[in-house]
N, C-alpha and C. Protein backbone atom coordinates (compact mmCIF):
# COMPACT_ATOMS: atom_id res chain seq x y z
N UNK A 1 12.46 -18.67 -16.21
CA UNK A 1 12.45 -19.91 -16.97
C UNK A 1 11.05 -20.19 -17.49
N UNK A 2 11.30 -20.32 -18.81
CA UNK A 2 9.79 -21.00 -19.46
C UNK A 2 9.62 -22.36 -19.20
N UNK A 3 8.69 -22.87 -18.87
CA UNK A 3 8.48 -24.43 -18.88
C UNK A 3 7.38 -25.17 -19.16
N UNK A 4 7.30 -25.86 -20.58
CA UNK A 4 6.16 -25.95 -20.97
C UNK A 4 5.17 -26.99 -20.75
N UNK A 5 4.40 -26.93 -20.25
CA UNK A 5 2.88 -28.15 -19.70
C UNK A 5 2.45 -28.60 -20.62
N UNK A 6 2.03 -27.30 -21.59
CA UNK A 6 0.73 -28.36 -22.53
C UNK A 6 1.05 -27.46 -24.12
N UNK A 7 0.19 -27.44 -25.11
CA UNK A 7 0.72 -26.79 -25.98
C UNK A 7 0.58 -25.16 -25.90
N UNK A 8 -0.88 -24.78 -25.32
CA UNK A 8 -1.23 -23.55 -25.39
C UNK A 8 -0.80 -23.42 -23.70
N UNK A 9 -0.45 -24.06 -23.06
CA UNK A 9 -0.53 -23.46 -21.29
C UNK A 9 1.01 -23.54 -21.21
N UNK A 10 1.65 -22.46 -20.54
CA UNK A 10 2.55 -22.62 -19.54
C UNK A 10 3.07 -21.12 -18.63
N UNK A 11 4.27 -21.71 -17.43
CA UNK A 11 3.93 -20.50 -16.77
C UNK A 11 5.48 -20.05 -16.80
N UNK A 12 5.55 -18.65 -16.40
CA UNK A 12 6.90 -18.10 -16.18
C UNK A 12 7.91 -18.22 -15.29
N UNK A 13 6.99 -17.92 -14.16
CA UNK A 13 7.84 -18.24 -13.34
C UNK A 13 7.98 -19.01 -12.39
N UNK A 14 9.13 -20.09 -11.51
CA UNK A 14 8.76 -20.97 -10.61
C UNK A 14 9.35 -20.61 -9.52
N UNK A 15 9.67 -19.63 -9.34
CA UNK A 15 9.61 -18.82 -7.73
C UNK A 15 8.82 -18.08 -7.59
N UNK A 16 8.99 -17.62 -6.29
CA UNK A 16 7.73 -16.43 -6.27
C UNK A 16 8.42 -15.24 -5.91
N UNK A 17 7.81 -14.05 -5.86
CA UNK A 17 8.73 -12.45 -5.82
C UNK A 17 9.07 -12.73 -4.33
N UNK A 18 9.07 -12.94 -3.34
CA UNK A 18 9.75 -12.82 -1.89
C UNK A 18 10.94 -13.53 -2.29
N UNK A 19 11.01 -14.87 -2.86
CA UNK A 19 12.26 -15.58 -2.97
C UNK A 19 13.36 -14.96 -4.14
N UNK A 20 12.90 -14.13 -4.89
CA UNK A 20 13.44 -13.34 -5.75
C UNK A 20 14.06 -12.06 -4.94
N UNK A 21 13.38 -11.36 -3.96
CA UNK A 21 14.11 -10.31 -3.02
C UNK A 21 15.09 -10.95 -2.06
N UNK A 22 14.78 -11.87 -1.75
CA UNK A 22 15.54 -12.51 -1.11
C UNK A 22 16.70 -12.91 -1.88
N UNK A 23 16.97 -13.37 -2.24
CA UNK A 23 18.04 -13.97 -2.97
C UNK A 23 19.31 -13.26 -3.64
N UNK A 24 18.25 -11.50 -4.03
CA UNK A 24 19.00 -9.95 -4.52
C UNK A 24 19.37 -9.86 -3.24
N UNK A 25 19.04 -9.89 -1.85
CA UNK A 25 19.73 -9.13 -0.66
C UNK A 25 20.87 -10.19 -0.29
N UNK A 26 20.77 -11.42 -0.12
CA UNK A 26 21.47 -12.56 0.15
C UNK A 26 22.47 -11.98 -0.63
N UNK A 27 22.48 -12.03 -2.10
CA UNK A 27 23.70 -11.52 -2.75
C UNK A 27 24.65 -10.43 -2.59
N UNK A 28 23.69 -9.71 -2.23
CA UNK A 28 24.30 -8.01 -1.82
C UNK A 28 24.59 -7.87 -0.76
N UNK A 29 24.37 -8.54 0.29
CA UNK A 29 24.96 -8.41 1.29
C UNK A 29 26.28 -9.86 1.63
N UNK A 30 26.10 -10.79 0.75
CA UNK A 30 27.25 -11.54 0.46
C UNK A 30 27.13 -12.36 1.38
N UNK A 31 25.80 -13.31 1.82
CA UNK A 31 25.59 -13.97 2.75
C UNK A 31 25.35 -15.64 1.42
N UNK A 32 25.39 -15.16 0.20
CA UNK A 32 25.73 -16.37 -0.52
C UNK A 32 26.28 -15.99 -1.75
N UNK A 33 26.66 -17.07 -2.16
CA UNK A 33 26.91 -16.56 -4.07
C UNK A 33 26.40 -17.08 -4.96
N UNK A 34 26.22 -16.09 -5.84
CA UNK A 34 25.22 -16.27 -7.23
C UNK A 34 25.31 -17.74 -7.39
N UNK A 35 26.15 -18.49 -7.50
CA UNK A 35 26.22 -20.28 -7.94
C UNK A 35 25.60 -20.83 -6.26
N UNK A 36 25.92 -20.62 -5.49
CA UNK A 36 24.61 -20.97 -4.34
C UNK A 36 23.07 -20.96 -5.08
N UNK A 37 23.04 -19.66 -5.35
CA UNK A 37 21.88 -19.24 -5.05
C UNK A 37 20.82 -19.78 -6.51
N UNK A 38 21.74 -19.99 -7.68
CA UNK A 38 21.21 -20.61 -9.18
C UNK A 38 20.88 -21.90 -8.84
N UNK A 39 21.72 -22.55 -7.96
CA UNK A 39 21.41 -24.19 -7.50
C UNK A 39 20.57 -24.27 -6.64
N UNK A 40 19.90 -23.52 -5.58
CA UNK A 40 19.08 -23.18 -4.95
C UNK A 40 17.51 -23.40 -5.61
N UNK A 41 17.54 -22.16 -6.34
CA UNK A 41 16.18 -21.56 -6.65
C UNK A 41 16.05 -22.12 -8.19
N UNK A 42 14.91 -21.51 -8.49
CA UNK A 42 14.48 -21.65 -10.27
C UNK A 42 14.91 -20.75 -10.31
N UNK A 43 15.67 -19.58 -10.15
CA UNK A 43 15.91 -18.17 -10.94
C UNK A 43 16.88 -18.32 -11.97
N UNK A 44 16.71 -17.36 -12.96
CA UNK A 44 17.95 -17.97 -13.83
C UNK A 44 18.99 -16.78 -13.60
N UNK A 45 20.17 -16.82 -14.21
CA UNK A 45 21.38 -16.28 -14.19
C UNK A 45 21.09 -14.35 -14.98
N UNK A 46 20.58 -15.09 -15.87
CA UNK A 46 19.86 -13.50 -16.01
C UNK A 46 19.20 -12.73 -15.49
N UNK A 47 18.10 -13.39 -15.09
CA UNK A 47 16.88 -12.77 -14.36
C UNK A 47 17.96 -12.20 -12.94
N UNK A 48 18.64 -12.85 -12.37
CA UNK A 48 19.45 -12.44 -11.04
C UNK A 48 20.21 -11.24 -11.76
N UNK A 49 21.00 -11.59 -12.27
CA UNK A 49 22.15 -9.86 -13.16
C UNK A 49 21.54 -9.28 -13.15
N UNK A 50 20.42 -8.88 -14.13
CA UNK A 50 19.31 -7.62 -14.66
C UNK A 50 18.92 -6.92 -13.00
N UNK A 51 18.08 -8.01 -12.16
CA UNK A 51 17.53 -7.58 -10.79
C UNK A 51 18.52 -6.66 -10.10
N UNK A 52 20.03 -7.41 -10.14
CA UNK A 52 20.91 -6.71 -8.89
C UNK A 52 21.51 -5.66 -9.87
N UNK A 53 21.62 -5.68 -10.61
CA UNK A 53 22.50 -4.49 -11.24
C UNK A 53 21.40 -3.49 -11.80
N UNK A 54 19.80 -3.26 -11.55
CA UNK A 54 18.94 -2.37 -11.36
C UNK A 54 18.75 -2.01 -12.97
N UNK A 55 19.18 -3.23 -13.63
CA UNK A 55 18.94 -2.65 -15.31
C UNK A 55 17.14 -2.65 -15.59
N UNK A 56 16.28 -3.37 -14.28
CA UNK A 56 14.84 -3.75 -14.45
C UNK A 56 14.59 -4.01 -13.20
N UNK A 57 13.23 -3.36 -12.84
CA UNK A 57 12.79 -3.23 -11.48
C UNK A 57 12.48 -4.98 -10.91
N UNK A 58 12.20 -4.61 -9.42
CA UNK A 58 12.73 -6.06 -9.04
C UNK A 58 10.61 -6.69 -8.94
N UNK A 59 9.93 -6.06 -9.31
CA UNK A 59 8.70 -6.17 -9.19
C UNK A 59 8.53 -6.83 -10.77
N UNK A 60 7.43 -7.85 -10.70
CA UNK A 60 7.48 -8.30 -12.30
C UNK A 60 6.12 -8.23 -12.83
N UNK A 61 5.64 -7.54 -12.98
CA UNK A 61 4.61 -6.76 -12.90
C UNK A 61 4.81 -6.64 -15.00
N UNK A 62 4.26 -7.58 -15.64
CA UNK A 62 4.49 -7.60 -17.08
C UNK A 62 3.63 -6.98 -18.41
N UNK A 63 2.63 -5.98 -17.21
CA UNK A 63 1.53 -5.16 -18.03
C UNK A 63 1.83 -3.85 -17.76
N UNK A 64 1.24 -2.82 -18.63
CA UNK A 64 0.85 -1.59 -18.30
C UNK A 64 1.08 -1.15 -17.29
N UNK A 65 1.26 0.17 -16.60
CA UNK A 65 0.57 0.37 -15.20
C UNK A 65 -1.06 0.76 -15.63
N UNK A 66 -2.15 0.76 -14.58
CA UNK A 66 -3.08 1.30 -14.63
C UNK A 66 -3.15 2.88 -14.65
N UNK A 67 -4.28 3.15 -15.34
CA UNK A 67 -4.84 4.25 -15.09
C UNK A 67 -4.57 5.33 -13.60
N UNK A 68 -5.34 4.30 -13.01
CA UNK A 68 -5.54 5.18 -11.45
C UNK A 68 -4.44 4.04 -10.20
N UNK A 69 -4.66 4.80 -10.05
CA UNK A 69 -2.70 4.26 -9.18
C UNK A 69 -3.44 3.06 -8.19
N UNK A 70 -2.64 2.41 -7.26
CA UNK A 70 -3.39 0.92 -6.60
C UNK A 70 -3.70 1.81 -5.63
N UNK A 71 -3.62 2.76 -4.54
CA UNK A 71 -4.40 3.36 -3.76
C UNK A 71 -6.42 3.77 -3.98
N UNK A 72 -5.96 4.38 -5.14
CA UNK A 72 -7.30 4.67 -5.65
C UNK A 72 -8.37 3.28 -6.01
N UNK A 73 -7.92 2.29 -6.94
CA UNK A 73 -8.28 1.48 -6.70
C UNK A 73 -9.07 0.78 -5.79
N UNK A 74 -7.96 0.41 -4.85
CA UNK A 74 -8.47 -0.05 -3.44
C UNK A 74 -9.52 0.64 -2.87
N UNK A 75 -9.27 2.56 -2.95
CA UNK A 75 -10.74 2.92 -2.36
C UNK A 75 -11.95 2.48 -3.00
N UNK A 76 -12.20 2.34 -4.52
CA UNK A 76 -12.94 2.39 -5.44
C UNK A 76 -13.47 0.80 -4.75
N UNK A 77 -12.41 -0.41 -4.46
CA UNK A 77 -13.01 -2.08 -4.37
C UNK A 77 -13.55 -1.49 -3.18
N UNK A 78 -13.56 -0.55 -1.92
CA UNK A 78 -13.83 -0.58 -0.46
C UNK A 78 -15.45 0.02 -0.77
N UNK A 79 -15.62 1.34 -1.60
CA UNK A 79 -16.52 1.98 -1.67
C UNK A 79 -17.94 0.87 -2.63
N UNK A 80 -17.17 0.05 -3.31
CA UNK A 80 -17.63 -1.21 -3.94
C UNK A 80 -18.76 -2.09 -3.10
N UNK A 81 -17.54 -1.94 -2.36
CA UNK A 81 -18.20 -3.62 -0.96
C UNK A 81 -18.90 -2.89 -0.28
N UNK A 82 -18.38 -1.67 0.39
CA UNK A 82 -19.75 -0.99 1.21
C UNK A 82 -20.99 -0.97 0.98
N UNK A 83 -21.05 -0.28 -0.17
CA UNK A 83 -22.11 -0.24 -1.17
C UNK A 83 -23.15 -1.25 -0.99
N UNK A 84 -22.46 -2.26 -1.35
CA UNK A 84 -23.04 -3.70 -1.76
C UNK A 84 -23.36 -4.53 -0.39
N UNK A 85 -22.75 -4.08 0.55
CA UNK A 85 -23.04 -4.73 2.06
C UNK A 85 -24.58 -3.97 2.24
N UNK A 86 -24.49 -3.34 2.33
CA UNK A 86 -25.43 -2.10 2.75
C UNK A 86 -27.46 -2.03 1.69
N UNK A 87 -26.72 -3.07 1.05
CA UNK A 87 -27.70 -3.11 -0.38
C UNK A 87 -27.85 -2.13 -1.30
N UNK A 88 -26.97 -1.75 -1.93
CA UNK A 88 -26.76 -0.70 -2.77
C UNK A 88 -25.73 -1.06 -3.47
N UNK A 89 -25.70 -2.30 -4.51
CA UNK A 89 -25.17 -2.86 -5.00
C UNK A 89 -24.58 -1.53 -6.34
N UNK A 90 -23.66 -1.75 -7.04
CA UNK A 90 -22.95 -0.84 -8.33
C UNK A 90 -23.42 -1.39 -9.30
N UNK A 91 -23.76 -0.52 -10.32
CA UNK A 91 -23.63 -1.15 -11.58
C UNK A 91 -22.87 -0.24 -12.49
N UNK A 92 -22.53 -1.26 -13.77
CA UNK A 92 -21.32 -0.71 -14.54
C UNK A 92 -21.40 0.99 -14.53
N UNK A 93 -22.26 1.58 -15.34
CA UNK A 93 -22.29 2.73 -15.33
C UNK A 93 -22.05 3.54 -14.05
N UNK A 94 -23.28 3.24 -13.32
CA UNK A 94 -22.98 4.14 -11.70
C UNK A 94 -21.22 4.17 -11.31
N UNK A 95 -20.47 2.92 -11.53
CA UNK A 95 -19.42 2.60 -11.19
C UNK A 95 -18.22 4.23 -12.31
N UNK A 96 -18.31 3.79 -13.70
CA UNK A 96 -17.83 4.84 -14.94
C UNK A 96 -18.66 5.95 -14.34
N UNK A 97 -19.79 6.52 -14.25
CA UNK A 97 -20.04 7.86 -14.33
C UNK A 97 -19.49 8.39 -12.39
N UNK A 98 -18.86 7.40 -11.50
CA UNK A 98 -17.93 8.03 -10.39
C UNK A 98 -16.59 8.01 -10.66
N UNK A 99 -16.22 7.22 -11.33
CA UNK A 99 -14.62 7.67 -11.72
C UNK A 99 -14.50 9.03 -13.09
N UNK A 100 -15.41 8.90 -13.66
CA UNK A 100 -15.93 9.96 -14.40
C UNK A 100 -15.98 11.60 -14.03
N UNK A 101 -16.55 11.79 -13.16
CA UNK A 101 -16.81 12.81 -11.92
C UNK A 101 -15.42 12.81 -11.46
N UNK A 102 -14.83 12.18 -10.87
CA UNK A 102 -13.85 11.95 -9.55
C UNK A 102 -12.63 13.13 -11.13
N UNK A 103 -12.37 12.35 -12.27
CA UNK A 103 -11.25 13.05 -13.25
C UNK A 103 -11.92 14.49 -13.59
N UNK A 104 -13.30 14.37 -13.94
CA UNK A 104 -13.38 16.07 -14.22
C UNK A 104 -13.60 16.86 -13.06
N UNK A 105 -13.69 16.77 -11.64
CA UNK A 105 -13.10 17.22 -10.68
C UNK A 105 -12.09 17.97 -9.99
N UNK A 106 -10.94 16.75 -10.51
CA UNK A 106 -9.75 16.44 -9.85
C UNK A 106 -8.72 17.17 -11.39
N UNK A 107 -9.15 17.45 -12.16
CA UNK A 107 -8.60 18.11 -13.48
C UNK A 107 -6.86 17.19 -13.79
N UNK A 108 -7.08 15.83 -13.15
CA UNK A 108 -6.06 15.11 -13.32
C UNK A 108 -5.66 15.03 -15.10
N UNK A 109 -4.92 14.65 -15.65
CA UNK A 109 -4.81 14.30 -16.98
C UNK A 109 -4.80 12.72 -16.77
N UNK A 110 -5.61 12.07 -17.71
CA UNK A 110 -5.50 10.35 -17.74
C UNK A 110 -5.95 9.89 -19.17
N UNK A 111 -6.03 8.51 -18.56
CA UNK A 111 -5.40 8.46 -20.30
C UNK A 111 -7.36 7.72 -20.83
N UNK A 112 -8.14 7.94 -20.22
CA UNK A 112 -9.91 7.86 -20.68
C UNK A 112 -9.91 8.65 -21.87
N UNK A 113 -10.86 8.39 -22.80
CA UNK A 113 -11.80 9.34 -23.58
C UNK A 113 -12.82 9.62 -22.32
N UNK A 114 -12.56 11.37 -22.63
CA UNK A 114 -13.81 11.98 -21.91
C UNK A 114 -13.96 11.84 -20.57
N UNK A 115 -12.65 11.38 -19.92
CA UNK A 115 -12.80 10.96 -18.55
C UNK A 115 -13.48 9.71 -18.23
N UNK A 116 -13.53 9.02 -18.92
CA UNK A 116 -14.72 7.89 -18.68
C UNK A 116 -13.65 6.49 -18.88
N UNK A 117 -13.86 5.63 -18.04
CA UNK A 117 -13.54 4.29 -18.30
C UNK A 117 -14.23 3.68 -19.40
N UNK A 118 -13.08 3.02 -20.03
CA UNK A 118 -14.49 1.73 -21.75
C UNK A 118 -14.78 0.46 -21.21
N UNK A 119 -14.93 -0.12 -21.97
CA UNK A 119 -15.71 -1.70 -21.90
C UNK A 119 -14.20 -2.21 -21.29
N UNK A 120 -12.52 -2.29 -21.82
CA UNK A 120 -11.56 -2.79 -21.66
C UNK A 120 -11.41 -2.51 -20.17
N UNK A 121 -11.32 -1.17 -19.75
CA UNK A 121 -10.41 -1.30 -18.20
C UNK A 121 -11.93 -1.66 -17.57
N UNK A 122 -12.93 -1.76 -18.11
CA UNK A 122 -14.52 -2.41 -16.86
C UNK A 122 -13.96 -3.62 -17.04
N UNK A 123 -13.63 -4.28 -18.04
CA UNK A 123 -13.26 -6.06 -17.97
C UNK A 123 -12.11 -6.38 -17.41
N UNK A 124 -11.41 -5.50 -17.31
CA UNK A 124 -10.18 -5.79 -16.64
C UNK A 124 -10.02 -5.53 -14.73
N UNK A 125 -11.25 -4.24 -14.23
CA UNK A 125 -10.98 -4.49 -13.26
C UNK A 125 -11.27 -5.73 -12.03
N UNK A 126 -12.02 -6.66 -12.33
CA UNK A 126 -12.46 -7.37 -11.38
C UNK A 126 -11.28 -8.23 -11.38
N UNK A 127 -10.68 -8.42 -12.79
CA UNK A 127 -9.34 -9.40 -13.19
C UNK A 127 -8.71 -8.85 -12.02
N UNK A 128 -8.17 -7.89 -11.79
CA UNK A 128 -7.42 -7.42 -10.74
C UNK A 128 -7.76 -7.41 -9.30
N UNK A 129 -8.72 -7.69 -9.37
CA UNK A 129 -9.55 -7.60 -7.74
C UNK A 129 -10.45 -8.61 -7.92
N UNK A 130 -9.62 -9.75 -7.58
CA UNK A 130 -10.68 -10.79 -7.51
C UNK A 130 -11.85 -11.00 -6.34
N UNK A 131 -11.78 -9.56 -5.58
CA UNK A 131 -13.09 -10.08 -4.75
C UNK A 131 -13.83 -9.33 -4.92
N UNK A 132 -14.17 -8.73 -6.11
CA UNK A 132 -15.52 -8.44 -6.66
C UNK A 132 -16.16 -9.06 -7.81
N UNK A 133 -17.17 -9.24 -7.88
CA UNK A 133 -17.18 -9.51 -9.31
C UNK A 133 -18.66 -8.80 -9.62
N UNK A 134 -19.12 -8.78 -11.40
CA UNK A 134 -19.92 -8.95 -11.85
C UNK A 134 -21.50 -9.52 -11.45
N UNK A 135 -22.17 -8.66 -10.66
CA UNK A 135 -23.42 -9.72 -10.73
C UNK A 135 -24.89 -9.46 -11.09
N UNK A 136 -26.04 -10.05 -11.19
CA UNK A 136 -26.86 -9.84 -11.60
C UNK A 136 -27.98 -9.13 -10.25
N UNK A 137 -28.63 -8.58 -10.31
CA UNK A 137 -29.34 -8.35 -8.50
C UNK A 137 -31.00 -8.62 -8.81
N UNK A 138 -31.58 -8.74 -7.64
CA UNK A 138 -32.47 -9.44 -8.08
C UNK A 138 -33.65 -8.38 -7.30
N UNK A 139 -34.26 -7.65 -8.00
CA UNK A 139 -35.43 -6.45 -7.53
C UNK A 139 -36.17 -7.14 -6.74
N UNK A 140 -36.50 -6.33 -5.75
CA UNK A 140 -37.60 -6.93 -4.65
C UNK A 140 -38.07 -5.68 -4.06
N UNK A 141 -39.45 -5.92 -3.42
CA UNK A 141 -39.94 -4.34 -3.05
C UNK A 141 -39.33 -4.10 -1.60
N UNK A 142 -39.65 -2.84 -1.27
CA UNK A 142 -39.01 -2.21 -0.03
C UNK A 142 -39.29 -2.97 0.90
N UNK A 143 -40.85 -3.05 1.13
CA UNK A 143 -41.23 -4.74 2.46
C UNK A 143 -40.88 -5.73 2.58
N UNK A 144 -40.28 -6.10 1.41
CA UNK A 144 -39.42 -7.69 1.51
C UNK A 144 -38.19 -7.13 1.69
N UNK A 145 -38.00 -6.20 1.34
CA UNK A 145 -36.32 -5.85 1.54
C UNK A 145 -36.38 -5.48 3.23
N UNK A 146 -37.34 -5.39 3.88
CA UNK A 146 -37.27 -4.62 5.05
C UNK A 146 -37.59 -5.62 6.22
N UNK A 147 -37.63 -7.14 5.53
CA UNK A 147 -37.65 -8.27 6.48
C UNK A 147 -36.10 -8.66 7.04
N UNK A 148 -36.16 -8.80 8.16
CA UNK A 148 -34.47 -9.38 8.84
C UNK A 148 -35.28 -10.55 9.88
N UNK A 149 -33.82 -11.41 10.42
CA UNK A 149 -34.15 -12.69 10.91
C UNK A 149 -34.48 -12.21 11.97
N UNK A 150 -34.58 -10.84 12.93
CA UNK A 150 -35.04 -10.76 14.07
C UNK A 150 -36.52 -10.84 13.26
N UNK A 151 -37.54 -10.30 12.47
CA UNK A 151 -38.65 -9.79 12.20
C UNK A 151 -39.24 -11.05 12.28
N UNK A 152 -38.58 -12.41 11.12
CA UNK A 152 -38.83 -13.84 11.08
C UNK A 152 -38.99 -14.16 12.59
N UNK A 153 -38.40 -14.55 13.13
CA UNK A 153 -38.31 -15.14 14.61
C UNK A 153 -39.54 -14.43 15.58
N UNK A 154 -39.64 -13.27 15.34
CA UNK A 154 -40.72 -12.83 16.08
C UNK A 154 -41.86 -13.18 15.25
N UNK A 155 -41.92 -13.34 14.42
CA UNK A 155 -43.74 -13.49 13.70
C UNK A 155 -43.31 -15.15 13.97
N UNK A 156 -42.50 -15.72 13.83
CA UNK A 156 -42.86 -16.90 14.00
C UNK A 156 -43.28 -17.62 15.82
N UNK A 157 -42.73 -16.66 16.66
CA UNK A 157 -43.12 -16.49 17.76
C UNK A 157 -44.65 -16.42 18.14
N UNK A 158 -44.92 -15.25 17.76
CA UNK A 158 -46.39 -14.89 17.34
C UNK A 158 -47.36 -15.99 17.19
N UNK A 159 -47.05 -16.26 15.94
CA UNK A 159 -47.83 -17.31 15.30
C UNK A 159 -47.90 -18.84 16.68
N UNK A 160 -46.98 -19.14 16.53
CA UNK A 160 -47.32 -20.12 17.81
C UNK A 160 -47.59 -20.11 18.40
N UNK A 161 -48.10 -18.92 19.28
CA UNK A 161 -48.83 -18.38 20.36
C UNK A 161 -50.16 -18.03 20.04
N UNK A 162 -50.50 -17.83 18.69
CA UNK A 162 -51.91 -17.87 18.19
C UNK A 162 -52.87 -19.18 17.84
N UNK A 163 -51.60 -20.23 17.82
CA UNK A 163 -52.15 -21.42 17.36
C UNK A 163 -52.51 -22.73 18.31
């Protein structure tokens, strides 16, 4: 069901996909009926037919698939955060010239020029993984990078004992 808020905003759907599987097994196993289940939920009468009779997958997933399948992905957000825990933050390129490597490698066929991710799937992945994002880093030399709160606490130790 469309339902409209504002002129340019509105959303699709007002269930969510568990209540949508649910509702295909309820049916199929005949623990309710379709007029139960329309008075029930927001689903509409179509959206239920199409689902149970397998004319359209029950996932609503209304883009593309990606490139590199959600496994790969996920390693790519893990190898991301490590990285970046560790202080060895990514940047765009470093990020394209390892998936880059990883296809002329792996002699996969995909759908890059040159094996390389563009500007579109770089803007699109954080969309998908909202717990990375974009950031700016801020250079500092190796000695400041090589201060931790044990180092603080002890010079500040120090110091009070000198004073």
């Amino acid at each position: 069901m469309i339902a409209m808020m504002s002129k340019n905003l509105y959303f699709r759907f007002k269930y969510a996909q568990a209540e949508l599987i649910s509702a295909i097994s309820s049916i199929k196993y005949k623990e309710k009926t379709l007029n139960d289940i329309l008075r029930e939920s927001g689903i509409t009468r179509f959206t239920l037919s199409t689902k149970i009779n397998k004319k359209v997958p029950k996932n609503r997933k209304m883009v593309p698939p990606t490139v590199l399948s959600v496994s790969k992905e996920k390693r790519i957000v893990k190898w991301i955060l490590a990285k970046a825990n560790v202080g060895f933050p990514r940047n765009p390129k470093i990020l394209k010239d390892s998936i880059q490597k990883f296809f002329k490698d792996s002699n996969k066929p995909n759908l890059f020029t040159d094996d390389r991710p563009g500007k579109k799937w770089f803007s699109l992945f954080p969309l998908r993984h909202q717990n990375i994002a974009k950031r700016n880093t801020e250079l500092i030399s190796k000695s400041r990078a090589a201060v931790t709160e044990t180092s603080i606490r002890y010079y500040s130790l120090l110091m009070f004992y000198y004073i």
